[in-house]
C-alpha atoms as a PDB file:
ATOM      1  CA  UNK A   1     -34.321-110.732-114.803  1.00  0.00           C
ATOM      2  CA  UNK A   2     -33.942-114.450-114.762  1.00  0.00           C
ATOM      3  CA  UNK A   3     -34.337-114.667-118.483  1.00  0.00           C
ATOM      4  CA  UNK A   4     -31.102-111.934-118.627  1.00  0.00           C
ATOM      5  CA  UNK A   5     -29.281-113.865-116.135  1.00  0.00           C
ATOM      6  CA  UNK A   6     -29.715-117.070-118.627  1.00  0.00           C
ATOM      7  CA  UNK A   7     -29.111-114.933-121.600  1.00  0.00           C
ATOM      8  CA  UNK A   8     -25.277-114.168-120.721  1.00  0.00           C
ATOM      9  CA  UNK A   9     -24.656-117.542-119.322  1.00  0.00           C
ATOM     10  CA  UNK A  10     -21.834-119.141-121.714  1.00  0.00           C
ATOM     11  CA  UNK A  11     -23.411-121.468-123.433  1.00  0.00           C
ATOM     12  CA  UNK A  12     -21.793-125.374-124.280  1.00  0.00           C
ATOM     13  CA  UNK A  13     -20.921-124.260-127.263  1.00  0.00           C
ATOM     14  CA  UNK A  14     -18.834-121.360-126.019  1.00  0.00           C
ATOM     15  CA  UNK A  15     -17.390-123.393-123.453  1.00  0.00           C
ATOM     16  CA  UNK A  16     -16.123-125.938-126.173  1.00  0.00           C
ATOM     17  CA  UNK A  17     -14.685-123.042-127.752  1.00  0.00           C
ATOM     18  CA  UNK A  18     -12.401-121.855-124.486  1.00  0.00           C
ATOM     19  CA  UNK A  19     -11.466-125.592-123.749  1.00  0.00           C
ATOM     20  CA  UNK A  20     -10.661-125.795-127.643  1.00  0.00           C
ATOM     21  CA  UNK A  21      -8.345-122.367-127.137  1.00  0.00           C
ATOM     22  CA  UNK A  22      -6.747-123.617-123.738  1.00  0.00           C
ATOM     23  CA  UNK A  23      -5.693-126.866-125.257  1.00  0.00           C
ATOM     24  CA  UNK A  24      -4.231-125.506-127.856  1.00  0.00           C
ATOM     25  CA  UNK A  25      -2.637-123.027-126.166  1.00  0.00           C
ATOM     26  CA  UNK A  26      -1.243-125.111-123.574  1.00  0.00           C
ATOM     27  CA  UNK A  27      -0.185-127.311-126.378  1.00  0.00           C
ATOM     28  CA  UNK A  28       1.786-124.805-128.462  1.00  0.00           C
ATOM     29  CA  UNK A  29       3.331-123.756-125.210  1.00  0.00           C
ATOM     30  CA  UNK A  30       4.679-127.757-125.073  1.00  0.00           C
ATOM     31  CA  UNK A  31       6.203-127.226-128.060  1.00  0.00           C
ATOM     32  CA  UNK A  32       7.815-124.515-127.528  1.00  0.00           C
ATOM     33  CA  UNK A  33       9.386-125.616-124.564  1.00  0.00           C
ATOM     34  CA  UNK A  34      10.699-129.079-126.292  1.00  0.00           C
ATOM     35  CA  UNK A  35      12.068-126.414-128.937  1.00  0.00           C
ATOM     36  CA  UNK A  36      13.760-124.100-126.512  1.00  0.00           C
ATOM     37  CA  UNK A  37      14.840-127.131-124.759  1.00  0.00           C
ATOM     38  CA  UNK A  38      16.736-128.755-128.072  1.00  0.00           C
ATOM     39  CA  UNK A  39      18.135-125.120-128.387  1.00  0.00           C
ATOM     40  CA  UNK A  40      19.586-125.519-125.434  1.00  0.00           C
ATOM     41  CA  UNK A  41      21.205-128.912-125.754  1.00  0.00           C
ATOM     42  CA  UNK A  42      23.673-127.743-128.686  1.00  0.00           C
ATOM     43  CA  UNK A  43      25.829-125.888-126.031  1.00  0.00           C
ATOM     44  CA  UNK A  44      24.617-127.833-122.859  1.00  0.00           C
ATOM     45  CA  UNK A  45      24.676-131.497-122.217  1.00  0.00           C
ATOM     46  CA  UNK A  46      21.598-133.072-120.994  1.00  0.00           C
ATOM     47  CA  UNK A  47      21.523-134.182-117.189  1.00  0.00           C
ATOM     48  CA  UNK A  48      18.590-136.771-117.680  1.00  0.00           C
ATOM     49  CA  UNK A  49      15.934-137.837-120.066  1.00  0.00           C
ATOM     50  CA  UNK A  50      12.373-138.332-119.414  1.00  0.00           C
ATOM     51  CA  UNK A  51      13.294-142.081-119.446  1.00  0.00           C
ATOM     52  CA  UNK A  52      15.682-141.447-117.123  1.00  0.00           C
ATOM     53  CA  UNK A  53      13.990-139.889-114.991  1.00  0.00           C
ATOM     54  CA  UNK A  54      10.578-142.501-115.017  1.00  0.00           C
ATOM     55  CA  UNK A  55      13.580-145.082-114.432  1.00  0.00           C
ATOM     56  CA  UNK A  56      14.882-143.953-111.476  1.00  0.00           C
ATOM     57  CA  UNK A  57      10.906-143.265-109.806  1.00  0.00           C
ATOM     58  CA  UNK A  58      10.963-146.945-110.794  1.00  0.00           C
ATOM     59  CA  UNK A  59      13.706-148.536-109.292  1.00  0.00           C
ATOM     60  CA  UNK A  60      12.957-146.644-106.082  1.00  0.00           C
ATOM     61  CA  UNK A  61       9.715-148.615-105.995  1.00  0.00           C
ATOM     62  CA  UNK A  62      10.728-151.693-107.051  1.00  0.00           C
ATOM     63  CA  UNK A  63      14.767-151.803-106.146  1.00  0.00           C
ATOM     64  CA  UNK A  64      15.964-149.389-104.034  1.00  0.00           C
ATOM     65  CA  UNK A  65      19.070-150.891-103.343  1.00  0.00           C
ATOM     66  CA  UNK A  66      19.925-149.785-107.219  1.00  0.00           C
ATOM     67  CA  UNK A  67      20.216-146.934-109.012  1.00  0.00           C
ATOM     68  CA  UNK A  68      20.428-144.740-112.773  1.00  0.00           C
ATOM     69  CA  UNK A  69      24.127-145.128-113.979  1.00  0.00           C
ATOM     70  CA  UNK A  70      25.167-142.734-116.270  1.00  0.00           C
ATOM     71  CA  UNK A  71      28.146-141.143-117.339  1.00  0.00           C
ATOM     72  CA  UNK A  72      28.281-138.675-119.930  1.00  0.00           C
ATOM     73  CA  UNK A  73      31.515-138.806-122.118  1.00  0.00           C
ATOM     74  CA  UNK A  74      31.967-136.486-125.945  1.00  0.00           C
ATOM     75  CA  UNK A  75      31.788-138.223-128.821  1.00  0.00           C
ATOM     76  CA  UNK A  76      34.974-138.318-129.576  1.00  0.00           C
ATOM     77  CA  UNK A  77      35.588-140.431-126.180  1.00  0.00           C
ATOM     78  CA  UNK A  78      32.754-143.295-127.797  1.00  0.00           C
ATOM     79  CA  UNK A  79      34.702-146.016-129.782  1.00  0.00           C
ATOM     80  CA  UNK A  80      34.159-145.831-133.544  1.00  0.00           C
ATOM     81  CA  UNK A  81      32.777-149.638-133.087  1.00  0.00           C
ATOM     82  CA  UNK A  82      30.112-148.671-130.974  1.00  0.00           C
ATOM     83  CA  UNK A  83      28.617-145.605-133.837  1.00  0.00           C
ATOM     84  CA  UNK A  84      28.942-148.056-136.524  1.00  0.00           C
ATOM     85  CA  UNK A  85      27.415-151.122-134.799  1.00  0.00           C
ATOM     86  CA  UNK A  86      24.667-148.702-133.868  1.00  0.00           C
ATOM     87  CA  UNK A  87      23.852-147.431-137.147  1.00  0.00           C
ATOM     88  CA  UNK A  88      24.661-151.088-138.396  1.00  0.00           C
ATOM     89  CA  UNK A  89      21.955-152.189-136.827  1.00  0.00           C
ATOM     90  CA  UNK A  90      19.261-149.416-135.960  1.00  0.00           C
ATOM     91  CA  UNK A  91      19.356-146.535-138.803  1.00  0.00           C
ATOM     92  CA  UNK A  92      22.053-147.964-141.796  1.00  0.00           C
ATOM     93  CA  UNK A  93      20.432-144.348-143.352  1.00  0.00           C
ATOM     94  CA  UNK A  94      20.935-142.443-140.253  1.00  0.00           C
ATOM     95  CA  UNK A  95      23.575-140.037-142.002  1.00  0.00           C
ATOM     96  CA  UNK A  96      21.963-139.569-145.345  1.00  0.00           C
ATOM     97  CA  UNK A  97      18.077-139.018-143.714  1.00  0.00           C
ATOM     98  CA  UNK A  98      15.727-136.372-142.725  1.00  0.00           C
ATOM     99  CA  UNK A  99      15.018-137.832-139.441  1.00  0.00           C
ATOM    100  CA  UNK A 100      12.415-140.712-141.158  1.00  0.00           C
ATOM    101  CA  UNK A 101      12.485-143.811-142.696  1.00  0.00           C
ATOM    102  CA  UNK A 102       8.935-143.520-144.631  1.00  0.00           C
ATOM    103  CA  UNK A 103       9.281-146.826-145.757  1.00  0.00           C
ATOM    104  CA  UNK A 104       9.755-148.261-142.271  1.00  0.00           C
ATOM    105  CA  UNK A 105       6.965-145.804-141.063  1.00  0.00           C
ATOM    106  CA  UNK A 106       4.566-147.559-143.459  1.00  0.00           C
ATOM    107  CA  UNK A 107       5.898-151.042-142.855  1.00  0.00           C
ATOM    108  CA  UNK A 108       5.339-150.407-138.927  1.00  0.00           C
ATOM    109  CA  UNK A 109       1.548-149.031-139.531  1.00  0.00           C
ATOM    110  CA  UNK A 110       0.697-152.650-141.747  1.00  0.00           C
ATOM    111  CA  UNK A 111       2.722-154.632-138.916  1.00  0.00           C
ATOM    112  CA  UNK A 112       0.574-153.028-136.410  1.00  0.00           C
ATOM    113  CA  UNK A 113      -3.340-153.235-138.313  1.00  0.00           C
ATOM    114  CA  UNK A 114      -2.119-157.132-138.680  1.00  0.00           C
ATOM    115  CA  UNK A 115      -1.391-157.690-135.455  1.00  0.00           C
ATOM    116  CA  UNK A 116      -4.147-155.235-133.502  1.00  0.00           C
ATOM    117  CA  UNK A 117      -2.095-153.446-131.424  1.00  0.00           C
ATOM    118  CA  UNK A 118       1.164-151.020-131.814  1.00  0.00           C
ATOM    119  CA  UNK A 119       4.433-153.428-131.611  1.00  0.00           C
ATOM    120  CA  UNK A 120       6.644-151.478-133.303  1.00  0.00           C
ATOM    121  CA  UNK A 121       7.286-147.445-134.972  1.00  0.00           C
ATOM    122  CA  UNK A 122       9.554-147.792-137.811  1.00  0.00           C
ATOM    123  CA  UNK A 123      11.764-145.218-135.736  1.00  0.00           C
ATOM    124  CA  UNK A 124      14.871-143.845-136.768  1.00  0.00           C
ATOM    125  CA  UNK A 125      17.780-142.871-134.375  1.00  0.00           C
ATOM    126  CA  UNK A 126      16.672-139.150-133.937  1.00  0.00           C
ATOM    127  CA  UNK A 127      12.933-140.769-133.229  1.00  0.00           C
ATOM    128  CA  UNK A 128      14.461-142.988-130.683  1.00  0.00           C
ATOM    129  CA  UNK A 129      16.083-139.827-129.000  1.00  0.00           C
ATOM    130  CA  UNK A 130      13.302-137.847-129.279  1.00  0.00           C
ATOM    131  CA  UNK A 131      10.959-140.258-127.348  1.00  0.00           C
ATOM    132  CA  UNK A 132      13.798-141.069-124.829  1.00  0.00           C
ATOM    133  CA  UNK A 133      14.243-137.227-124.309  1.00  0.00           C
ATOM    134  CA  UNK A 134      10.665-135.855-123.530  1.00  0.00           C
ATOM    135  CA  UNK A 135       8.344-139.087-123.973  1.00  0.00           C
ATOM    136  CA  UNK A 136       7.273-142.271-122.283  1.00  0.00           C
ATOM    137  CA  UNK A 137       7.541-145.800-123.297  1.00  0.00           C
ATOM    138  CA  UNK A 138       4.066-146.369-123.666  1.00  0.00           C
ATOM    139  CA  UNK A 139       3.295-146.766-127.423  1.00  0.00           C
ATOM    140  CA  UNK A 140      -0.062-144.652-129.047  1.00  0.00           C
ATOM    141  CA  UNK A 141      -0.147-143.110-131.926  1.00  0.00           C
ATOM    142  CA  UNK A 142      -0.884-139.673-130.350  1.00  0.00           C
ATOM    143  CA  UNK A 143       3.032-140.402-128.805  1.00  0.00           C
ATOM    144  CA  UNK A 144       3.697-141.164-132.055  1.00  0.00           C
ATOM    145  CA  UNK A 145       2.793-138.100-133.610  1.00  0.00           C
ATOM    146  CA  UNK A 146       4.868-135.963-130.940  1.00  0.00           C
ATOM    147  CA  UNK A 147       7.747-137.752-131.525  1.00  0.00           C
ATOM    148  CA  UNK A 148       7.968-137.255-135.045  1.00  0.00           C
ATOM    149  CA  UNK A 149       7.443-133.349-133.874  1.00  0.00           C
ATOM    150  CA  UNK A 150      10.041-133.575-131.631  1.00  0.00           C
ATOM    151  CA  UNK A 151      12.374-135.051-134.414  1.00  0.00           C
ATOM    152  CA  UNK A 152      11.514-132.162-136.454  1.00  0.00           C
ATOM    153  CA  UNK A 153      13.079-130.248-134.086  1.00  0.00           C
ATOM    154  CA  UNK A 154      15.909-132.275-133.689  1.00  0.00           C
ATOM    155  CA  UNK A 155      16.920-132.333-136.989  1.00  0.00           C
ATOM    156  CA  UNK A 156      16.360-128.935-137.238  1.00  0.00           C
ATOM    157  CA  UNK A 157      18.175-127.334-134.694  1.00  0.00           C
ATOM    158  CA  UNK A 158      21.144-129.773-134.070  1.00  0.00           C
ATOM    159  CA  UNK A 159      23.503-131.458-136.819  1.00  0.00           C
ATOM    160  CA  UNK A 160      24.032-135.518-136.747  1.00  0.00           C
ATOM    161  CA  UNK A 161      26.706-136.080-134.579  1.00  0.00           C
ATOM    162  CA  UNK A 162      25.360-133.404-132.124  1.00  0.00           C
ATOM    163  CA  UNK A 163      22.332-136.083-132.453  1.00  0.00           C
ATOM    164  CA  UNK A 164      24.133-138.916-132.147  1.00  0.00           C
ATOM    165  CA  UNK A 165      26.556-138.005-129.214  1.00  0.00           C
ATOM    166  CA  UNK A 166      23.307-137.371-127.347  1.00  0.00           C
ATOM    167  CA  UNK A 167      21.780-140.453-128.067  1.00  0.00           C
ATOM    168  CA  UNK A 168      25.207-142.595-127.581  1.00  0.00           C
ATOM    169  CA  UNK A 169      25.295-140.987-123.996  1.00  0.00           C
ATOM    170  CA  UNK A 170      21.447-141.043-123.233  1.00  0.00           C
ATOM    171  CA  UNK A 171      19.794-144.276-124.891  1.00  0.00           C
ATOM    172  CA  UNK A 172      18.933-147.541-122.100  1.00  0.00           C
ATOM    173  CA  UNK A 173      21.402-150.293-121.986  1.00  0.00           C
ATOM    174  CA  UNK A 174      19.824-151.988-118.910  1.00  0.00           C
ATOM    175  CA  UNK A 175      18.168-152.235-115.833  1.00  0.00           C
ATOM    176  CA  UNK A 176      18.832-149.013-114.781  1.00  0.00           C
ATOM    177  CA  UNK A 177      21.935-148.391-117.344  1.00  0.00           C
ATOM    178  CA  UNK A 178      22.222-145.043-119.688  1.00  0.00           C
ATOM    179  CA  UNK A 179      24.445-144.259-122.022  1.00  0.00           C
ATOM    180  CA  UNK A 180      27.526-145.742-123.666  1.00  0.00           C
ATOM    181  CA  UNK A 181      30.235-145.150-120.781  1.00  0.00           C
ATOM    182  CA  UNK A 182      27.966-146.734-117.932  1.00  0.00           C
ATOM    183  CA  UNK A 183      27.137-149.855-120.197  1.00  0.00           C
ATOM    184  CA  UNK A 184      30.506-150.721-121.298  1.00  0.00           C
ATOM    185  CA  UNK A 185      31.822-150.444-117.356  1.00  0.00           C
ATOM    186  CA  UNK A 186      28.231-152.516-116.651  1.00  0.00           C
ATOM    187  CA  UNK A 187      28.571-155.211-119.350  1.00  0.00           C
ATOM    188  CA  UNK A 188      32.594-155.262-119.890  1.00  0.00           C
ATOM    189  CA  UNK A 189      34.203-153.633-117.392  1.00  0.00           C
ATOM    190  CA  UNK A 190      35.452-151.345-119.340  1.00  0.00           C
ATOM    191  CA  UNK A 191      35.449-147.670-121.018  1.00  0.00           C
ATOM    192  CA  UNK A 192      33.133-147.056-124.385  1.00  0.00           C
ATOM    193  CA  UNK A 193      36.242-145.551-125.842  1.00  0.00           C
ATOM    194  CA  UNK A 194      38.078-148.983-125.860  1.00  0.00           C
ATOM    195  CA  UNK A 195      34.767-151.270-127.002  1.00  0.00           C
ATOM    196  CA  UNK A 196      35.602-153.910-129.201  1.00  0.00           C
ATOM    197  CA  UNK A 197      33.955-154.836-132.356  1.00  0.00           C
ATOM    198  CA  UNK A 198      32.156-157.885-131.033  1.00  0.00           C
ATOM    199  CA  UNK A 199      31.201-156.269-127.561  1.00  0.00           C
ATOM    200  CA  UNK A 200      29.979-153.056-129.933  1.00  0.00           C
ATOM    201  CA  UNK A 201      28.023-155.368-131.682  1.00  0.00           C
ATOM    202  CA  UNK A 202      26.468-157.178-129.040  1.00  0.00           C
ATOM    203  CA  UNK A 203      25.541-153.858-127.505  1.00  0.00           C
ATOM    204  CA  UNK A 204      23.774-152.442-130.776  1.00  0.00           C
ATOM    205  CA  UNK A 205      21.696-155.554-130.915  1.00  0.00           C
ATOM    206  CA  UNK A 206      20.711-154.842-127.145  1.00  0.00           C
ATOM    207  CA  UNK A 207      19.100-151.926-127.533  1.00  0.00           C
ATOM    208  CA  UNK A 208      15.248-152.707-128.510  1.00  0.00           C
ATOM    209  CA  UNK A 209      14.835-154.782-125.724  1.00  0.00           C
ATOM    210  CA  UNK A 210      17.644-153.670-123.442  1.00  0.00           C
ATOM    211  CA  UNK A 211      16.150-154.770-120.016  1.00  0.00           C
ATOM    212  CA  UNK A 212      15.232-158.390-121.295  1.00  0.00           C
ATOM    213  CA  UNK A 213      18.549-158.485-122.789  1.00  0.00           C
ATOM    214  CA  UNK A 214      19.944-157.698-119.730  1.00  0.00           C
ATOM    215  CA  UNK A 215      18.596-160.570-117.730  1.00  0.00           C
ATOM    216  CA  UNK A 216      18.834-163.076-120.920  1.00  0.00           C
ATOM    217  CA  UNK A 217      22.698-162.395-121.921  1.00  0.00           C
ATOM    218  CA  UNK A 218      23.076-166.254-123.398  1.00  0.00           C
ATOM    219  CA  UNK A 219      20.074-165.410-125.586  1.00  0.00           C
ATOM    220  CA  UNK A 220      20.921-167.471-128.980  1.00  0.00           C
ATOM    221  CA  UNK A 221      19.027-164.312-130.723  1.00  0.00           C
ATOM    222  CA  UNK A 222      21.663-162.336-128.809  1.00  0.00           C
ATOM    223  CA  UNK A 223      24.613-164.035-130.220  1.00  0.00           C
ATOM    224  CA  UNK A 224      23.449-164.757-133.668  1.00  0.00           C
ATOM    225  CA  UNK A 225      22.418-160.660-134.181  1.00  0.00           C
ATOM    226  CA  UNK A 226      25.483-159.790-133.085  1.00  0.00           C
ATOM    227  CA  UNK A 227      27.351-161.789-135.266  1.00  0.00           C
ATOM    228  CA  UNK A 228      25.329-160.805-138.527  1.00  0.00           C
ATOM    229  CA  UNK A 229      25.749-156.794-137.143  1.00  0.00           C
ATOM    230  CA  UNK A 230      29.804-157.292-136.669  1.00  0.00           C
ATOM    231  CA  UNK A 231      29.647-158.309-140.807  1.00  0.00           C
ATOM    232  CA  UNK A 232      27.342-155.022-141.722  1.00  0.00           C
ATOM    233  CA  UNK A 233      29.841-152.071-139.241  1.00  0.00           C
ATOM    234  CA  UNK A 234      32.599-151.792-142.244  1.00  0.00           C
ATOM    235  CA  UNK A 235      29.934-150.399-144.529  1.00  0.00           C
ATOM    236  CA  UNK A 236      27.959-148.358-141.580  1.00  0.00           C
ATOM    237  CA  UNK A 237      28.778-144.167-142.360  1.00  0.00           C
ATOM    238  CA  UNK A 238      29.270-142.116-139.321  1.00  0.00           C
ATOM    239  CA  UNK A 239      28.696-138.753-139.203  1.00  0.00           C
ATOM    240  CA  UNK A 240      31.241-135.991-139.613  1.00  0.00           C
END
């Protein structure tokens, strides 16, 4: 009896096997959700990202007495400045490519095996929306892999300005700051439809490090950027 009883226990081998079929079950359900989500975006705007959203769990922590601001506005409400500073100066290939810059991919993987650590993804402007959508901040290369997934998808599913209005009104511009409307009332006091060149500029350069830029506006870095980004817009190609 006891040697039955043993007999039909699962063994670890089996039970390798079920954790091996629930992971990837519960993975492929992920996916489809991100992909069901995207679907849903090219009718619906977005309410909040997952930065967003990790953001505002933040600042009640740390500052209550502030806030998320965001304000979404269409595309055709974002000064032409702004989309050409942003290309300028994150994806100059954003209209002509696939959703990857191989190149930079590769450049990205030598920067980080010199330095021993991930400081940097090679990532295009449908990457950056794709981790600002569903992701975290935190940089692995398991992230990684998702988010090129999730561009996939992106590119997929939605043309480039559909891509690029959702990024103009969801990417961080600050402490707290989302989107192209809230950051030109934050930084200028004024709408994203009426940005200037050199305040479009400035804001493009902002955007890798937008909380540090944020509290270090006089940065020389700052200023200098912007000025070599103002030069490159005229030759930046938006989408149709």
């Amino acid at each position: 009896m006891t040697a039955t009883r043993r007999a039909s226990r699962p063994g670890p081998v089996r039970w390798v096997v079920y954790l091996g079929i629930v992971v990837t079950i519960a993975w492929l359900a992920t996916q489809l959700f991100y992909f069901a989500q995207i679907a849903l975006w090219n009718d619906v705007n977005p309410q909040s990202t997952a930065f967003m959203r990790a953001d505002a769990w933040r600042l009640s922590r740390e500052r209550p007495d502030l806030g998320v601001q965001h304000t979404w506005v269409p595309y055709d409400q974002i000064s032409r400045n702004l989309k050409r500073a942003i290309i300028a100066s994150e994806d100059a290939n954003f209209v002509s490519n696939n959703g990857y810059e191989t190149d930079a991919i590769l450049q990205a993987w030598e920067k980080n095996k010199s330095r021993g650590k991930i400081v940097g993804g090679g990532s295009t402007i449908s990457q950056q929306l794709a981790r600002n959508l569903f992701l975290s901040p935190d940089k692995s290369y398991i992230r990684k892999g998702q988010e090129l997934i999730i561009t996939w998808m992106l590119e997929t599913l939605m043309d480039k300005e559909r891509i690029f209005e959702i990024y103009l009104n969801s990417v961080e511009w600050g402490n707290g700051v989302y989107g192209a409307e809230a950051a030109a009332h934050y930084y200028y006091k004024t709408s994203a439809s009426k940005l200037t060149a050199a305040q479009s500029a400035r804001m493009a350069v902002m955007l890798p490090r937008p909380k540090y830029f944020d509290e270090h506006r006089n940065s020389a870095f700052l200023a200098q950027r912007s000025r070599i980004i103002a030069r490159r817009m005229g030759a930046a190609e938006l989408p149709d």
